[in-house]
Protein backbone atom coordinates (compact mmCIF):
# COMPACT_ATOMS: atom_id res chain seq x y z
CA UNK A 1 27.16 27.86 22.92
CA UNK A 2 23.50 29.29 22.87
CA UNK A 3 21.80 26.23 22.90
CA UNK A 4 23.76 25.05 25.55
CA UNK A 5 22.33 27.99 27.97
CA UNK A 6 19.01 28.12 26.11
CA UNK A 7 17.99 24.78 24.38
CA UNK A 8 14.51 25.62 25.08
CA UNK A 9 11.75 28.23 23.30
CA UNK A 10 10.99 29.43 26.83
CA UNK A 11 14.46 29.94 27.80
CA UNK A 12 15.31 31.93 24.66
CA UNK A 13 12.50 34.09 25.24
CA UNK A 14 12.83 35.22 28.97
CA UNK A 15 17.09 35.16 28.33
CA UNK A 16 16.31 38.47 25.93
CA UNK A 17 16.74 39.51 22.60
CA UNK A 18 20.61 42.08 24.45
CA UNK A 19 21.49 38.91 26.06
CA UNK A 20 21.07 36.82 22.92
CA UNK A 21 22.65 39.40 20.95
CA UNK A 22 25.62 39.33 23.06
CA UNK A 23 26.22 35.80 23.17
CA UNK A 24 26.03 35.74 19.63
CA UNK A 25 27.87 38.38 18.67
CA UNK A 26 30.54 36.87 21.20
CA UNK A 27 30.41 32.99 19.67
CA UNK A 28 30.91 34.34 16.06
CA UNK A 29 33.41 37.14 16.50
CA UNK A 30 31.27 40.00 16.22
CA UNK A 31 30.45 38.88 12.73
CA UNK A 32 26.84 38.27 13.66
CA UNK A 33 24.28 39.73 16.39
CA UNK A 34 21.56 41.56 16.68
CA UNK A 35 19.51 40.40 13.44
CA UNK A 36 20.86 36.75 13.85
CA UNK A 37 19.68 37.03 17.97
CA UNK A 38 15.95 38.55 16.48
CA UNK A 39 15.87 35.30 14.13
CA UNK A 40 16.51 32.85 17.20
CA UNK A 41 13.84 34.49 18.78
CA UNK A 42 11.29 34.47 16.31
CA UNK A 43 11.64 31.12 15.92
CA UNK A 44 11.11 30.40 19.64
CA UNK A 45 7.81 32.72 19.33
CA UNK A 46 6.71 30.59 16.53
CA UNK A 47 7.42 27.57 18.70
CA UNK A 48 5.68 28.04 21.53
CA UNK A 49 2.52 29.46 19.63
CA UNK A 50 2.72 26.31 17.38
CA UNK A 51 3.17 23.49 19.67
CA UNK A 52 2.45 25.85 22.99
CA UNK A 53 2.59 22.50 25.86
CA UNK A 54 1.25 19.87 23.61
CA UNK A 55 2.50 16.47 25.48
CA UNK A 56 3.92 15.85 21.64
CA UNK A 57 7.00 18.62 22.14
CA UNK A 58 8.08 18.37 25.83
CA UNK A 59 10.41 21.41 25.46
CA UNK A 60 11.92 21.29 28.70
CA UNK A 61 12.75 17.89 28.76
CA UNK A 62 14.08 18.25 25.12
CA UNK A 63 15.95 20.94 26.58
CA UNK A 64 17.39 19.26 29.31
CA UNK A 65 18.66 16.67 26.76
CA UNK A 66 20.63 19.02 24.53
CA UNK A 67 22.29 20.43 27.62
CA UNK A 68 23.36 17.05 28.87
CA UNK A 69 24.98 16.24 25.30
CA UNK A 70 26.18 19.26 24.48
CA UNK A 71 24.62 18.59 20.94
């Protein structure tokens, strides 16, 4: 469910960490939220800083990939 809104680094980051937490805490039936929404985006911090738009990671079109699959 959150990937499929916000597959990308960028997208995680400008979505929020109270718009994270909400989808989160809606997916798992309030049995996660805000920590598990501060861990996705951490991880999307350290991705962009790490790989920032190196050719190597195209994020949006890796993106637009998991939201055509739905993986």
């Amino acid at each position: 469910m959150l990937l499929e809104r916000y597959a990308g680094p960028g997208a995680l980051v400008a979505a929020g960490e109270a718009e994270l937490t909400r989808l989160i805490a809606t997916a798992s039936n309030r049995q996660q939220g805000q920590e598990r929404a501060g861990q996705w985006l951490g991880a999307a911090v350290a991705a962009r800083e790490l790989y920032g738009g190196h050719p190597a990671v195209p994020f949006d079109e890796l993106a637009a990939e998991v939201a055509r699959c739905g993986c």
